[in-house]
PDB file of N, CA and C in Angstrom:
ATOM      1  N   UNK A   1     118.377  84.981  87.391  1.00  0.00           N
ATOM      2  CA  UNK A   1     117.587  83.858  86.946  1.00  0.00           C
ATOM      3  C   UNK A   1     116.454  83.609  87.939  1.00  0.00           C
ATOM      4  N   UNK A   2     115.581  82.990  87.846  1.00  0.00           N
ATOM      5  CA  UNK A   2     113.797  83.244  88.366  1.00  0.00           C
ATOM      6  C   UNK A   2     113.783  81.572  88.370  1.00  0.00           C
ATOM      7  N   UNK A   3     113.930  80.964  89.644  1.00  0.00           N
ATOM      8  CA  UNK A   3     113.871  79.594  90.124  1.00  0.00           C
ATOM      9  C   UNK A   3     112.569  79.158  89.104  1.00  0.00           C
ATOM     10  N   UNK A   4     112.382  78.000  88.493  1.00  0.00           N
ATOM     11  CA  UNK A   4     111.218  77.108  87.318  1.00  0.00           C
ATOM     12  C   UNK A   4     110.648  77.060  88.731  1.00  0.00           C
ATOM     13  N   UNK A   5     110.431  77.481  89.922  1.00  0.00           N
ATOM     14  CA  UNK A   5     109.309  76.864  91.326  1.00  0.00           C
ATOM     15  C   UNK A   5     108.355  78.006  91.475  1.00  0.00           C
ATOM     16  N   UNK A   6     109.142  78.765  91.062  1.00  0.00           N
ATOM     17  CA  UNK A   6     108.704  80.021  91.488  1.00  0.00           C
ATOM     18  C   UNK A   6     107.588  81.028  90.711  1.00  0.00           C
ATOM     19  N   UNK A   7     106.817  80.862  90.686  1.00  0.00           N
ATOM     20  CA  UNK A   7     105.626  81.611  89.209  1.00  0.00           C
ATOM     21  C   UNK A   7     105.685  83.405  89.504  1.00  0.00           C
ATOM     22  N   UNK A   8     106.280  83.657  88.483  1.00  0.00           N
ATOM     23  CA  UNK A   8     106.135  85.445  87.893  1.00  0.00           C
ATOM     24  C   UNK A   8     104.808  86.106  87.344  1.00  0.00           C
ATOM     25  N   UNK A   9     103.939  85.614  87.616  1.00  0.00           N
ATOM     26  CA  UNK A   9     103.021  85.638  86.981  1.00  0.00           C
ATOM     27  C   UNK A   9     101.923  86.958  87.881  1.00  0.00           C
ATOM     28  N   UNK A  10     101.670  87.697  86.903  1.00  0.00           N
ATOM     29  CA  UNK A  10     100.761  88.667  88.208  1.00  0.00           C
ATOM     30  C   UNK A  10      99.690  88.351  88.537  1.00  0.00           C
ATOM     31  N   UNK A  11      99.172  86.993  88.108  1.00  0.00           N
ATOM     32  CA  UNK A  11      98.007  86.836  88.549  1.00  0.00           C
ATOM     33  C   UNK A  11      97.966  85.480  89.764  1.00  0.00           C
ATOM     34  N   UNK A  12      99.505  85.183  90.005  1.00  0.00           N
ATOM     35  CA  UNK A  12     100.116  84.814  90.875  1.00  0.00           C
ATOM     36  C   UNK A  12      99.949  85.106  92.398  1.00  0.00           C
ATOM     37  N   UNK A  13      99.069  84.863  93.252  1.00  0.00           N
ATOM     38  CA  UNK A  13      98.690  85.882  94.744  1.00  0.00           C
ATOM     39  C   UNK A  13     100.111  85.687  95.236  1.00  0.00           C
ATOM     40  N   UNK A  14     101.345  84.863  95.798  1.00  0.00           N
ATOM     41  CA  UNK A  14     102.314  85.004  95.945  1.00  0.00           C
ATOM     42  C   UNK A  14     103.499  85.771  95.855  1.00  0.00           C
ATOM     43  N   UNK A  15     103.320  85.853  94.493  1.00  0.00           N
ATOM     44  CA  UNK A  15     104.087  86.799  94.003  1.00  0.00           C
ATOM     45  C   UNK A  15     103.612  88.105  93.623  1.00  0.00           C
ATOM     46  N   UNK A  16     102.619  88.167  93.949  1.00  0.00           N
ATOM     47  CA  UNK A  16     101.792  89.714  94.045  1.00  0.00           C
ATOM     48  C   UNK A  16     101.615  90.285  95.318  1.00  0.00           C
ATOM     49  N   UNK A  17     101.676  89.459  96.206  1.00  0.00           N
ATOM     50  CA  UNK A  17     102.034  89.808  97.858  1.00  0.00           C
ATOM     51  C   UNK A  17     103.414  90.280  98.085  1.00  0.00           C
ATOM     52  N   UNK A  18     104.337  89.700  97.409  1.00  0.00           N
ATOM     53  CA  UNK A  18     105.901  89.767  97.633  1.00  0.00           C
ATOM     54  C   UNK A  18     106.118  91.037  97.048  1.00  0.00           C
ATOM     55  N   UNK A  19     105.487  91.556  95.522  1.00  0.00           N
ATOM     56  CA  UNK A  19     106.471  92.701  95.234  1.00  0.00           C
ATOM     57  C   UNK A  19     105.683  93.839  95.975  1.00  0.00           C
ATOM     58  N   UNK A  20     104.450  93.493  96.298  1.00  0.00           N
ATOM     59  CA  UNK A  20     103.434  94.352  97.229  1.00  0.00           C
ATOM     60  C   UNK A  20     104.749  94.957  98.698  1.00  0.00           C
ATOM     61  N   UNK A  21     104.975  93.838  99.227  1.00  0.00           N
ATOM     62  CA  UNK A  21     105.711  94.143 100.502  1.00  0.00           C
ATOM     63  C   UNK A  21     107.058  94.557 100.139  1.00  0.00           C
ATOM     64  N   UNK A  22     107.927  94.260  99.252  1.00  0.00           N
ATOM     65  CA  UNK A  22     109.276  94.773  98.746  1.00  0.00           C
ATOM     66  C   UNK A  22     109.002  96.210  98.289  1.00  0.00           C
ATOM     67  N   UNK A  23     107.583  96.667  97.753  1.00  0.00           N
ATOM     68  CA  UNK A  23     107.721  98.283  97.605  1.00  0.00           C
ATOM     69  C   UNK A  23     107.170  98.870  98.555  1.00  0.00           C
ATOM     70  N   UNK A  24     106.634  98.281 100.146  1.00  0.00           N
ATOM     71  CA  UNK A  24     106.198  98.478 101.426  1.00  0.00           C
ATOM     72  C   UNK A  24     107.091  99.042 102.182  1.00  0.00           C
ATOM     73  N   UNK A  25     108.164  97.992 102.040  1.00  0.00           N
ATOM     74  CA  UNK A  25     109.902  97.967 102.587  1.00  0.00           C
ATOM     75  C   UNK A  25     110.475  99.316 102.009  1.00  0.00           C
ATOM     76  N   UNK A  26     110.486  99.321 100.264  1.00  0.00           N
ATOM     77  CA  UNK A  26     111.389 100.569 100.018  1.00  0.00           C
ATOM     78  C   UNK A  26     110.827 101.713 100.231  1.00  0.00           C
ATOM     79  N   UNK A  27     109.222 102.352 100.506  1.00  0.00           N
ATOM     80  CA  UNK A  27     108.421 103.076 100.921  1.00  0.00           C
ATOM     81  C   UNK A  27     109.277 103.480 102.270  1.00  0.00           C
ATOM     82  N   UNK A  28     108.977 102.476 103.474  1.00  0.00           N
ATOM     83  CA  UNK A  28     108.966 103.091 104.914  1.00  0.00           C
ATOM     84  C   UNK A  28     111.285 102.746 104.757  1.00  0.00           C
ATOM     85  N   UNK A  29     111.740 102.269 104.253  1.00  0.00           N
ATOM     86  CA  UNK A  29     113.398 103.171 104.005  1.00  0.00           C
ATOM     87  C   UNK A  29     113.568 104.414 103.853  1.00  0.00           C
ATOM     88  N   UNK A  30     112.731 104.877 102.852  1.00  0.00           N
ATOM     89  CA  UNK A  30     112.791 106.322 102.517  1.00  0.00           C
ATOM     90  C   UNK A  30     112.338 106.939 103.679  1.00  0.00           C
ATOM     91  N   UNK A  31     111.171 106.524 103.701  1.00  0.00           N
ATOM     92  CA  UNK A  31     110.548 107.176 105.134  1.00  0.00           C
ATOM     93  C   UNK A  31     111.654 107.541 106.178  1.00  0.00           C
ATOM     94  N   UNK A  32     112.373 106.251 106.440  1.00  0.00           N
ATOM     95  CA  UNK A  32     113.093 106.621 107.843  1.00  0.00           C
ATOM     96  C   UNK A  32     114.108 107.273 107.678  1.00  0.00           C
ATOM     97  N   UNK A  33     114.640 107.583 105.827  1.00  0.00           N
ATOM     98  CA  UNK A  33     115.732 108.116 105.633  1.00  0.00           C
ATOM     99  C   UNK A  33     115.812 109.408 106.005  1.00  0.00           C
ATOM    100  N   UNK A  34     114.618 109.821 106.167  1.00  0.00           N
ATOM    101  CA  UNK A  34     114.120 111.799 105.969  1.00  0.00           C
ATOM    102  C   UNK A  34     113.791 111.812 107.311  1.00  0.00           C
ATOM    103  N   UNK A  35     113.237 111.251 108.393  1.00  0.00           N
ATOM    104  CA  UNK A  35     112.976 111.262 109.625  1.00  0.00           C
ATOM    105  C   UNK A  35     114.344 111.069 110.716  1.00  0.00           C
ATOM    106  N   UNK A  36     114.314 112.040 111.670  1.00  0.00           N
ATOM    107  CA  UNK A  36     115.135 111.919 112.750  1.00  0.00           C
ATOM    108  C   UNK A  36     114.792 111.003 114.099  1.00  0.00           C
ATOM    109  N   UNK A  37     115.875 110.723 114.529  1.00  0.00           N
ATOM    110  CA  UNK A  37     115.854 110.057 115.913  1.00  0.00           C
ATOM    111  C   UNK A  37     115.550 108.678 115.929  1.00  0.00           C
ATOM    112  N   UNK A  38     115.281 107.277 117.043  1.00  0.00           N
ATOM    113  CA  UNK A  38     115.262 106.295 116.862  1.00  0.00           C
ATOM    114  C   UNK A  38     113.797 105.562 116.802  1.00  0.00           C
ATOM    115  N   UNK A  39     113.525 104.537 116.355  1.00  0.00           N
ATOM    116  CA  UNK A  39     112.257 103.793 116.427  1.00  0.00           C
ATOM    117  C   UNK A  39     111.342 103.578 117.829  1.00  0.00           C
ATOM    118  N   UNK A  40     110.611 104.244 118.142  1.00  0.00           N
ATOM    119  CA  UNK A  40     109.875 103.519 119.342  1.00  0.00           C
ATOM    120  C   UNK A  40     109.080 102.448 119.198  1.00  0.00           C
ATOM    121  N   UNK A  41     108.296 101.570 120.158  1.00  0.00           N
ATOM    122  CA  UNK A  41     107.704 100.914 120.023  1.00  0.00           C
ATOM    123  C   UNK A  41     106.581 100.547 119.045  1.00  0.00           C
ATOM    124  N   UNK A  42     106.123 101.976 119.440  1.00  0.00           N
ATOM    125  CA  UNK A  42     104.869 102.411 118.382  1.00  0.00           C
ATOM    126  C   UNK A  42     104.898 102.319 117.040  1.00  0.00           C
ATOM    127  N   UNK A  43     105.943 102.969 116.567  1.00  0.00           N
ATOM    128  CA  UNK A  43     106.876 103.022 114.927  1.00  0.00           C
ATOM    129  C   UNK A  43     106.715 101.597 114.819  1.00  0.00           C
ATOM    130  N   UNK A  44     107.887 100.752 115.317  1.00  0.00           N
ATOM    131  CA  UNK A  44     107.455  99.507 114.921  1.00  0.00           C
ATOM    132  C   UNK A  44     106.501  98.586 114.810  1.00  0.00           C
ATOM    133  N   UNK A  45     105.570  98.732 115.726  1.00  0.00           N
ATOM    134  CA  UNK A  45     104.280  98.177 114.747  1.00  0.00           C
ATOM    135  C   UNK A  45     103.696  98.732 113.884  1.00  0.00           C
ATOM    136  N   UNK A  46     103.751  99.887 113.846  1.00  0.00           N
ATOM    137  CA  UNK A  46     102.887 101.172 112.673  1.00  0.00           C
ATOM    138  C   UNK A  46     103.656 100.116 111.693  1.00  0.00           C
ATOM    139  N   UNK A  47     104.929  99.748 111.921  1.00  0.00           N
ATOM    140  CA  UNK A  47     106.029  99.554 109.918  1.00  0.00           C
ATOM    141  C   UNK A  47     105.417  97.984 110.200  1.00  0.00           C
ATOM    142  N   UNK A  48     105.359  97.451 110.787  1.00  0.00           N
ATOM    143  CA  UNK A  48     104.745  95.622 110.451  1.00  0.00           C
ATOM    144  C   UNK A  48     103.307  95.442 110.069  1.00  0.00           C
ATOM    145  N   UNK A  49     102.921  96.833 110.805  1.00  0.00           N
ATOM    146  CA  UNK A  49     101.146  96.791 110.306  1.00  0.00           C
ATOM    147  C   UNK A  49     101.358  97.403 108.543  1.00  0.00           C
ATOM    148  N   UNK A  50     102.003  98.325 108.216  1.00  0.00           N
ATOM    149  CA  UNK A  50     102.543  98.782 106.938  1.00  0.00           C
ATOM    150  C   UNK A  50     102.634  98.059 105.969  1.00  0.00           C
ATOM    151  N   UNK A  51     103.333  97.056 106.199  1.00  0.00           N
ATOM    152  CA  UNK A  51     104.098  96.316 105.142  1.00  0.00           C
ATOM    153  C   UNK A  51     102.998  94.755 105.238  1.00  0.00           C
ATOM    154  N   UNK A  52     102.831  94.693 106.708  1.00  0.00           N
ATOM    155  CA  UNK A  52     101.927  92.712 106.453  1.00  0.00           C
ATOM    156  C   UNK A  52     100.252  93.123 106.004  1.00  0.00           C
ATOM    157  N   UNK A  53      99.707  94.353 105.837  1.00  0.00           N
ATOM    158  CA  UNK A  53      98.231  94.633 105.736  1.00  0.00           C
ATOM    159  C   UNK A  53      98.295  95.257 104.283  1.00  0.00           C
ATOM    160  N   UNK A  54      98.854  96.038 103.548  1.00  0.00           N
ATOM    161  CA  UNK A  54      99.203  95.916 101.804  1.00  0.00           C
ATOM    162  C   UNK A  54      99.381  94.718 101.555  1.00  0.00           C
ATOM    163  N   UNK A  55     100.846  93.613 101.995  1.00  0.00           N
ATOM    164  CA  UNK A  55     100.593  92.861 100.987  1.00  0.00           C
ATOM    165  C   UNK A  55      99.935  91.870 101.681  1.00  0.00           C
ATOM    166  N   UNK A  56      98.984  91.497 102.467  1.00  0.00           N
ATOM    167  CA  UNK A  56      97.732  90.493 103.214  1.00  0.00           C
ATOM    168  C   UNK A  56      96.809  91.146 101.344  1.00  0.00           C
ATOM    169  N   UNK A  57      96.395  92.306 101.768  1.00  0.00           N
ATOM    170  CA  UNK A  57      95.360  92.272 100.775  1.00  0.00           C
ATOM    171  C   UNK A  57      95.385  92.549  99.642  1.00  0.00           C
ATOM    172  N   UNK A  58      96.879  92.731  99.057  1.00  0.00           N
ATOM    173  CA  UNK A  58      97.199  92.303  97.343  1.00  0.00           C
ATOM    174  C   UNK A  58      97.066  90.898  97.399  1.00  0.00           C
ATOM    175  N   UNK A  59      97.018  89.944  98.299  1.00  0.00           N
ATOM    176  CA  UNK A  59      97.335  88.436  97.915  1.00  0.00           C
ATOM    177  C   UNK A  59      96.227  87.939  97.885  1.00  0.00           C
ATOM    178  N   UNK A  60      94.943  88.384  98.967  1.00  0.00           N
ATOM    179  CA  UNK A  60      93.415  88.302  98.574  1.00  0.00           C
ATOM    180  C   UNK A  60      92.923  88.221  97.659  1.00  0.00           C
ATOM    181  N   UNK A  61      93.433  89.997  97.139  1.00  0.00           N
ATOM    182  CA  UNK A  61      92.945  90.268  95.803  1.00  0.00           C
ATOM    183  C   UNK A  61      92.837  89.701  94.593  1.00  0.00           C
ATOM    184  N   UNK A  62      93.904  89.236  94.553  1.00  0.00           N
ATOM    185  CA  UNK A  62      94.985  88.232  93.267  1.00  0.00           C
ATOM    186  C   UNK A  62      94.581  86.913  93.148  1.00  0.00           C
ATOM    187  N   UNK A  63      94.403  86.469  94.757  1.00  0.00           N
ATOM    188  CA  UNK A  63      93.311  85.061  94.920  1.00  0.00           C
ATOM    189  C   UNK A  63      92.483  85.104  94.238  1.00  0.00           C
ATOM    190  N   UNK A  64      91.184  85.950  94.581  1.00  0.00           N
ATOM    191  CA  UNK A  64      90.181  86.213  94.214  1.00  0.00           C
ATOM    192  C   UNK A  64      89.673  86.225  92.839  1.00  0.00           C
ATOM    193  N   UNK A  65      90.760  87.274  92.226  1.00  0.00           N
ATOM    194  CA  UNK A  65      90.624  87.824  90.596  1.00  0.00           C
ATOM    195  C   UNK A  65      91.337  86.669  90.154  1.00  0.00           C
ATOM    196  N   UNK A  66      92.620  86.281  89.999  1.00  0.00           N
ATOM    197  CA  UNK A  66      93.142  85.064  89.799  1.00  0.00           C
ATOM    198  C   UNK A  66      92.611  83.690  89.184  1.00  0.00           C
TER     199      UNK A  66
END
């Protein structure tokens, strides 16, 4: 069930940021699934710059066009 607060709507910047970063997330999973050894420093910002700079500018976008 989809909270009445919450708008589904794709022209929604919110919720066009969110499924933006949830297929950011399942992107760099896979990623790390096929890759060996542990995260360095570096990795981890590469995956926060990954995931917060897609959906920063799906939510622009959506503003914008919206």
């Amino acid at each position: 069930m989809v909270d009445a607060e919450f708008s589904t709507s794709w022209t929604d910047p919110d919720y066009v940021a969110a499924v933006v970063a949830v297929l950011a997330v399942g992107a760099l999973a896979f990623y790390s699934s096929v890759t060996d050894g542990a995260p360095s420093i570096e990795t981890i910002l590469f995956v926060l710059l990954w995931v917060t700079v897609p959906a920063t500018l799906a939510h622009e976008i959506a503003r914008r066009w919206g």
